[in-house]
C-alpha atoms as a PDB file:
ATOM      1  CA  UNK A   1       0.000   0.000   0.000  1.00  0.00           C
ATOM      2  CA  UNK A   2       1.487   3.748  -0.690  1.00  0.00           C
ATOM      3  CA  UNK A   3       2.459   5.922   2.004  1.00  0.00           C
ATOM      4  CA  UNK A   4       0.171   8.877   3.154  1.00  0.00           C
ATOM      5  CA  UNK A   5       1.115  12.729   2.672  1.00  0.00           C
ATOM      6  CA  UNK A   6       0.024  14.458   5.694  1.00  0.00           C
ATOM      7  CA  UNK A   7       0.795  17.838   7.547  1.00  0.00           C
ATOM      8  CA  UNK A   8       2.077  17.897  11.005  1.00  0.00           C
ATOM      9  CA  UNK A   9       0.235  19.482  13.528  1.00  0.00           C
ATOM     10  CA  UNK A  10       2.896  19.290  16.350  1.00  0.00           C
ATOM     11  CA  UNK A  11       6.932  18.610  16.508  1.00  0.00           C
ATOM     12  CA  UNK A  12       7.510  14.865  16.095  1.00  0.00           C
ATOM     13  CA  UNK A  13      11.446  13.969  16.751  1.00  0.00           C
ATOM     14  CA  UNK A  14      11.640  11.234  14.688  1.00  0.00           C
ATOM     15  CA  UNK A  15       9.681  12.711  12.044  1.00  0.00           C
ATOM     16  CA  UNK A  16       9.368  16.566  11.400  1.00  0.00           C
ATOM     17  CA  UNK A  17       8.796  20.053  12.591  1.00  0.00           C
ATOM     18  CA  UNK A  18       4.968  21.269  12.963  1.00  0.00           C
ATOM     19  CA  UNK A  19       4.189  22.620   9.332  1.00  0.00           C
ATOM     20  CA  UNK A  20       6.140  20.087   7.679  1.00  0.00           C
ATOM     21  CA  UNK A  21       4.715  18.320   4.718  1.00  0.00           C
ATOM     22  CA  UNK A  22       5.717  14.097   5.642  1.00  0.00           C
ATOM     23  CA  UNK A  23       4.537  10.922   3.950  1.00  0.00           C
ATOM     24  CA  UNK A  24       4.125   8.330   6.396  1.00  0.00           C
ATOM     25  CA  UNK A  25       2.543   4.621   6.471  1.00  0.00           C
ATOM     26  CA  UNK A  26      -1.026   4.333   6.201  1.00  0.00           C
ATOM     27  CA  UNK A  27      -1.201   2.349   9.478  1.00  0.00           C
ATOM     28  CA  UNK A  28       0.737   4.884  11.672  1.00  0.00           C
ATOM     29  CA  UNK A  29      -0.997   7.519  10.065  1.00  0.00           C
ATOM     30  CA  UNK A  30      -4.819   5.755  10.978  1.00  0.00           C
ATOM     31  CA  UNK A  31      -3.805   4.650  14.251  1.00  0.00           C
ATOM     32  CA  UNK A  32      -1.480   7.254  15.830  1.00  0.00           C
ATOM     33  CA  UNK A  33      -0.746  10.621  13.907  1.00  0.00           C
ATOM     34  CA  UNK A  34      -4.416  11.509  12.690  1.00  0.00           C
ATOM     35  CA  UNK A  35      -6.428   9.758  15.732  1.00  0.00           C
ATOM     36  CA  UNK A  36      -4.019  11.683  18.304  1.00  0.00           C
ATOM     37  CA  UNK A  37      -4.286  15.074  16.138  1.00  0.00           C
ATOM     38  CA  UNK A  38      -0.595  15.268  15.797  1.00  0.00           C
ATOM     39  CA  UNK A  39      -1.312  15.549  11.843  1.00  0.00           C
ATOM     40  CA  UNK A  40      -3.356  16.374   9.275  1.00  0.00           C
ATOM     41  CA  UNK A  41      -4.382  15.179   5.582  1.00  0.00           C
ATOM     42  CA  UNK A  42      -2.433  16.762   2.874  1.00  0.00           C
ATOM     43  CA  UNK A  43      -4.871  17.546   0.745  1.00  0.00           C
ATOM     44  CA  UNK A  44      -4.506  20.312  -1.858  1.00  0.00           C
ATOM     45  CA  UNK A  45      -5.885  23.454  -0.267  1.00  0.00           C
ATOM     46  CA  UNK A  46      -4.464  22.695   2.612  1.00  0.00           C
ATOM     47  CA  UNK A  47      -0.758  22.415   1.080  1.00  0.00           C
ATOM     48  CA  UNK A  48      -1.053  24.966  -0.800  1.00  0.00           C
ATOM     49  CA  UNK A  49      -1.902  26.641   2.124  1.00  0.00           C
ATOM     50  CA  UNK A  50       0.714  25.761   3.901  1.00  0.00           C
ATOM     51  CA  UNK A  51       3.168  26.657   1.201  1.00  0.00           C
ATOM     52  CA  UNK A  52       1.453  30.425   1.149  1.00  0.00           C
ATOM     53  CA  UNK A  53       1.881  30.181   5.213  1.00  0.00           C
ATOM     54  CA  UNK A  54       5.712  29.049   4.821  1.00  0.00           C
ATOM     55  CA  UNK A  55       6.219  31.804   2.026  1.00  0.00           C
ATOM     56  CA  UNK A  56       4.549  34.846   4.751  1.00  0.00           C
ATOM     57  CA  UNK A  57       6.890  33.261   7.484  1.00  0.00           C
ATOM     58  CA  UNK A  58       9.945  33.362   5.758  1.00  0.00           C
ATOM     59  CA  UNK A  59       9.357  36.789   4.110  1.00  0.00           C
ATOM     60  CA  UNK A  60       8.957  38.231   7.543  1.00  0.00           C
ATOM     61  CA  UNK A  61      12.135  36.023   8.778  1.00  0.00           C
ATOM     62  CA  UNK A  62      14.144  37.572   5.998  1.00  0.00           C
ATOM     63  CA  UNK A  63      12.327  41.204   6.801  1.00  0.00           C
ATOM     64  CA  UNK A  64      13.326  40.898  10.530  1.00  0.00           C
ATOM     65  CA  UNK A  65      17.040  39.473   9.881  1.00  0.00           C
ATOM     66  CA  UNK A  66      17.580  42.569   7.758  1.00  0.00           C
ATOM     67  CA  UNK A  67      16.641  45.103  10.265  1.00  0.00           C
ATOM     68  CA  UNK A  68      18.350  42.810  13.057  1.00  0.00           C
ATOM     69  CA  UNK A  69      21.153  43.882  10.610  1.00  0.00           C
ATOM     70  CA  UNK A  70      21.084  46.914  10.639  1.00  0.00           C
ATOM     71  CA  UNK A  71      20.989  47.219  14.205  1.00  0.00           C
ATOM     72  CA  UNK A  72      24.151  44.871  14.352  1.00  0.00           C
ATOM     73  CA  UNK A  73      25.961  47.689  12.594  1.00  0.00           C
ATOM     74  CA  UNK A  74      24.259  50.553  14.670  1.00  0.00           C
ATOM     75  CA  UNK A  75      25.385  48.975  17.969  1.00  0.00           C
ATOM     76  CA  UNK A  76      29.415  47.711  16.581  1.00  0.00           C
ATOM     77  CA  UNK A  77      29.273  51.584  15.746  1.00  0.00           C
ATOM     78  CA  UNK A  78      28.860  52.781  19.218  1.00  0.00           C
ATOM     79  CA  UNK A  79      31.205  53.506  21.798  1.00  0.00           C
ATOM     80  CA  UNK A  80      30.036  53.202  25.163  1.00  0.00           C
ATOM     81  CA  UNK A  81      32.001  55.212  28.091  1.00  0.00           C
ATOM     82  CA  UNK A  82      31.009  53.883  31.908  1.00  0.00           C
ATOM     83  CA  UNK A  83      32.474  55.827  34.764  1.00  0.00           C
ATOM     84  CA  UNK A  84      32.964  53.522  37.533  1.00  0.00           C
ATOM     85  CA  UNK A  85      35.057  53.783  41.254  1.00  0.00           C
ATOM     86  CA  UNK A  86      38.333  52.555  41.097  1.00  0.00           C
ATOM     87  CA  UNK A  87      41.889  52.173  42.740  1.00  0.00           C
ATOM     88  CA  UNK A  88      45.003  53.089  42.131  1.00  0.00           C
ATOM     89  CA  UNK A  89      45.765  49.720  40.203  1.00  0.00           C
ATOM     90  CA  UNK A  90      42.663  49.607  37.842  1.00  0.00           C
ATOM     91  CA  UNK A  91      40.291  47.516  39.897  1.00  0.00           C
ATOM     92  CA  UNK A  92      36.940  48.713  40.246  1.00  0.00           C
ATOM     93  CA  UNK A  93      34.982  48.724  43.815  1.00  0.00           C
ATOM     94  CA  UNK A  94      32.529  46.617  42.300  1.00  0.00           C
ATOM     95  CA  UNK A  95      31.374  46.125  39.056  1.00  0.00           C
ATOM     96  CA  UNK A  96      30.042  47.233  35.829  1.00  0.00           C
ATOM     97  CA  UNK A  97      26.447  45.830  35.152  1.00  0.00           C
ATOM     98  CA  UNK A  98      24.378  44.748  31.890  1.00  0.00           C
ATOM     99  CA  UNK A  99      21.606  47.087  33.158  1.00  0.00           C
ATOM    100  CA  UNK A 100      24.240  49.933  33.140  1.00  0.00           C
ATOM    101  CA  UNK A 101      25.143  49.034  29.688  1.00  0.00           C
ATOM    102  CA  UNK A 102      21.592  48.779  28.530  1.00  0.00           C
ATOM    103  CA  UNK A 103      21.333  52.361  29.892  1.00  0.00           C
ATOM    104  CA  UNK A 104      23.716  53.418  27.848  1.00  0.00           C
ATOM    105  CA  UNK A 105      22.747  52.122  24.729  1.00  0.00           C
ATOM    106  CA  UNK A 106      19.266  53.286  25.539  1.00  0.00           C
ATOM    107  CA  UNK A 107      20.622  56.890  25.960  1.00  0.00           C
ATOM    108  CA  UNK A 108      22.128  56.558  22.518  1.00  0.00           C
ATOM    109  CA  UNK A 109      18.748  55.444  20.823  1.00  0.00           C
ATOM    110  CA  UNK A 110      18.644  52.131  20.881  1.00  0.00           C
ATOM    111  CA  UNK A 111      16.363  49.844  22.928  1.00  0.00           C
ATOM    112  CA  UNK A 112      18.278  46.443  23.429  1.00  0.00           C
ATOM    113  CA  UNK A 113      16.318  44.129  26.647  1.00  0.00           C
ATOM    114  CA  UNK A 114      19.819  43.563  29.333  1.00  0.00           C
ATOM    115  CA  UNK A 115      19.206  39.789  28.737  1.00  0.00           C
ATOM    116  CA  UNK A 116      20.596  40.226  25.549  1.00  0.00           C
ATOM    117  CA  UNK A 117      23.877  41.390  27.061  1.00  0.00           C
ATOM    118  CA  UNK A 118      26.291  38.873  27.041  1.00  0.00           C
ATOM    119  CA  UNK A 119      28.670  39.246  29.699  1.00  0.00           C
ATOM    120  CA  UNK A 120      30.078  35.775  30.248  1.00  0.00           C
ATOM    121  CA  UNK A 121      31.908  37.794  33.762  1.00  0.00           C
ATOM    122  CA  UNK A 122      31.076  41.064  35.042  1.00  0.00           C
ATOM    123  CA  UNK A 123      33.749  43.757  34.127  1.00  0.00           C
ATOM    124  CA  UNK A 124      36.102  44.280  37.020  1.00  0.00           C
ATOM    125  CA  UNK A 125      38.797  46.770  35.678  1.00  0.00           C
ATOM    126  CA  UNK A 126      39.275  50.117  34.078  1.00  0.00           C
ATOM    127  CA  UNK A 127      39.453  50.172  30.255  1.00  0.00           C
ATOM    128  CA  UNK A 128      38.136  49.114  26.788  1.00  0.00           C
ATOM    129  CA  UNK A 129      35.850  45.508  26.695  1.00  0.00           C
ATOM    130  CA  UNK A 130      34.392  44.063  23.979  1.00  0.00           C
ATOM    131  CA  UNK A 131      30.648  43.027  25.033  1.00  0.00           C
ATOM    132  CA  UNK A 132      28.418  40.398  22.814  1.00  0.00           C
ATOM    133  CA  UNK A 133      24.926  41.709  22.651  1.00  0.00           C
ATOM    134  CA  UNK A 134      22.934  38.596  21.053  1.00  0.00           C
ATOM    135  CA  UNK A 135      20.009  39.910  18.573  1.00  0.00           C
ATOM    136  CA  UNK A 136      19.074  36.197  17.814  1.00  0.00           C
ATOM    137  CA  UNK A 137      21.414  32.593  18.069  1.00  0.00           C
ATOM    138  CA  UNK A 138      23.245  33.402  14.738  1.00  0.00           C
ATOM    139  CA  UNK A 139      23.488  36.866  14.807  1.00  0.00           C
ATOM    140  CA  UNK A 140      25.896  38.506  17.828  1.00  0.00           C
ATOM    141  CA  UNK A 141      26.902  42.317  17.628  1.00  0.00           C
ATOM    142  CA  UNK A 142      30.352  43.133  19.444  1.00  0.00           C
ATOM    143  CA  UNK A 143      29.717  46.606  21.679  1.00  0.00           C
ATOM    144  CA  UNK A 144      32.943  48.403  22.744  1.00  0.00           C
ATOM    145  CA  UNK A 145      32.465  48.837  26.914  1.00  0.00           C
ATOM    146  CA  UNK A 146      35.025  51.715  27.813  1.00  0.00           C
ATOM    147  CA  UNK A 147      35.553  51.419  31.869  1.00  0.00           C
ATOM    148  CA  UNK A 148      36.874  55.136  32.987  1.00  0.00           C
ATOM    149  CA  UNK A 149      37.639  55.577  36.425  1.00  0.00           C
ATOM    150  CA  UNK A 150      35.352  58.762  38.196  1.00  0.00           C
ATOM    151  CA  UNK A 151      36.812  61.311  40.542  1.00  0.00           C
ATOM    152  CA  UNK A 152      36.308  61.337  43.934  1.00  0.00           C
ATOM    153  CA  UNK A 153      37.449  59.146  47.184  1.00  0.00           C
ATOM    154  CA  UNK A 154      38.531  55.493  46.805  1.00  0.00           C
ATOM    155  CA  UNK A 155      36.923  53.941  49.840  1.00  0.00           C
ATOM    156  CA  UNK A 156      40.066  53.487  51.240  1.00  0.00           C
ATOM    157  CA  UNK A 157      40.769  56.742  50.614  1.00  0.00           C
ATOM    158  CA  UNK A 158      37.347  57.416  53.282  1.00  0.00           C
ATOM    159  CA  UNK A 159      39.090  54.829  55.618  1.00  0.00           C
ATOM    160  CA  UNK A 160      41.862  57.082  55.779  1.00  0.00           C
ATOM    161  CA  UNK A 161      39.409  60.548  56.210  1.00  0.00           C
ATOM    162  CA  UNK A 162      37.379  58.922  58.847  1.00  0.00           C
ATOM    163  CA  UNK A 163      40.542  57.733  60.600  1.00  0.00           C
ATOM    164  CA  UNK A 164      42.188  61.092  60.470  1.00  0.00           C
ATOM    165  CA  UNK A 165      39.087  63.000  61.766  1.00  0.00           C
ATOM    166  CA  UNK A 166      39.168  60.999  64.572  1.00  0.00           C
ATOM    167  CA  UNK A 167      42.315  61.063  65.501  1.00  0.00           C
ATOM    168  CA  UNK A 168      41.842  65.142  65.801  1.00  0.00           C
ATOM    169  CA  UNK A 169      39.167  64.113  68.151  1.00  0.00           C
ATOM    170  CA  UNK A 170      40.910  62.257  70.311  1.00  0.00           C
ATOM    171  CA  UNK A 171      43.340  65.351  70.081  1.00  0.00           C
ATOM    172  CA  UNK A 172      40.753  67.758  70.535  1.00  0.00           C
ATOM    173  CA  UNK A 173      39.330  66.105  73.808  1.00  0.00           C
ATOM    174  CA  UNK A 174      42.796  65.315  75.038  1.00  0.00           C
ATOM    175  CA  UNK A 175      43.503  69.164  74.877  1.00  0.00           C
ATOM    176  CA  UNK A 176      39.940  70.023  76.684  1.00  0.00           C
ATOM    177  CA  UNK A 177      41.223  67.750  79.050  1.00  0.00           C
ATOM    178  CA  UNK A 178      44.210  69.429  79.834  1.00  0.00           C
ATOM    179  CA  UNK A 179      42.262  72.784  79.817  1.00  0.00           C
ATOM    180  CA  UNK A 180      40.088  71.684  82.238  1.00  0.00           C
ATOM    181  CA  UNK A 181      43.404  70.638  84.668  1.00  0.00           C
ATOM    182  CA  UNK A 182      44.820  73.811  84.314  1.00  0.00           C
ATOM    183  CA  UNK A 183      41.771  76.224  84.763  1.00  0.00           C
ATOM    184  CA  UNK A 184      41.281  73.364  88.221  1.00  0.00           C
ATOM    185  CA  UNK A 185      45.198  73.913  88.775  1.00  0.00           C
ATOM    186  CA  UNK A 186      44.463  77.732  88.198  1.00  0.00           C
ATOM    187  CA  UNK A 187      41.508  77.798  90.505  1.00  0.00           C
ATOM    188  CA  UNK A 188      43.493  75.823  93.671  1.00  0.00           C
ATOM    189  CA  UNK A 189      46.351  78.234  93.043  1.00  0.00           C
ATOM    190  CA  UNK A 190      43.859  81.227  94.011  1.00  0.00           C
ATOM    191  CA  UNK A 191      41.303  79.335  96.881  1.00  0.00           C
ATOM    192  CA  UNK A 192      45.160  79.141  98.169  1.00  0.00           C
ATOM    193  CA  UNK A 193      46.127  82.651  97.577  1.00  0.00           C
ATOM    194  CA  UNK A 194      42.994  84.000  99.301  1.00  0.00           C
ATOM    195  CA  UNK A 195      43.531  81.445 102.659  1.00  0.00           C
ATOM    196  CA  UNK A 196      46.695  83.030 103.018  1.00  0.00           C
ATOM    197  CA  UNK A 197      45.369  86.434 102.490  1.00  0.00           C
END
């Protein structure tokens, strides 16, 4: 007996993708594909169809890659500059973040989702990184990251504030102190001068 042309309904491993167009046995087509709804008849509207279907999808897949494209180029084009806290050697106090780079791209007119930032580790160090952003599997832009350290303190260089503003404390209260033992000093001195008086 001749095999049976049918549609798939649903993703069969062994035998297709949903849409695809399969000839199968009549017997696993009558007792498991059609019976379970997993596939359809092939008749002729229905392939051609699926053929007009196929043609839409792939128009709109070829649409899609092209502006994809485009934005591939848009985003290898930019230059991003992070400032970030660092040391003395290049090592940030924490780290730079795929929400802070979506930011940035944002603020340059593009809207790229932070998921699609592919930072295998987050960036650690002062300086120029190269940064994946995936637009789909195939298709992976390279962004240029440029880590610049910002002004102000280092914490350690607060470590060393706090420390030294207490230190004048301890300074300042040590000389109150020895105010307050001379003006007592200075106060014996004259209840002595007037008892003698």
């Amino acid at each position: 007996m001749a095999n049976v042309n049918l549609i798939l309904v649903e993703s069969i491993h062994s035998l297709g993708q949903a849409g695809d167009l399969v000839s199968v046995k009549p017997g696993f087509a009558r007792n498991y594909l059609l019976p379970q709804g997993k596939a359809m008849l092939a008749t002729e509207g229905r392939v051609k169809e699926l053929e007009h279907k196929r043609r839409i999808a792939e128009e709109k897949a070829a649409r899609e890659l092209q502006d994809l494209q485009a934005v591939k180029k848009r985003i290898e084009s930019l230059s991003i500059e992070i400032g970030a806290r660092a040391g003395d050697s290049g090592k940030l106090f924490g780290s730079v973040t795929t929400a802070q780079i979506a930011e940035r791209i944002e603020a340059a007119g593009l809207a790229i989702d932070r998921r699609r930032i592919d930072l295998r580790e987050p960036i650690k160090e002062v300086g120029a990184h190269k940064v994946p952003v995936r637009l789909l599997r195939e298709l992976v832009a390279e962004l240029t990251v440029t880590v610049v350290a910002e002004g102000g303190p280092s914490p350690e260089d607060e470590l060393e504030v706090e420390a030294a503003a207490e230190e004048r404390g301890r300074r300042r209260r040590r000389d109150e102190d020895d105010d307050d033992d001379d003006e007592a000093e200075d106060s014996e001195a004259d209840a002595d001068e007037s008892a003698a008086s």
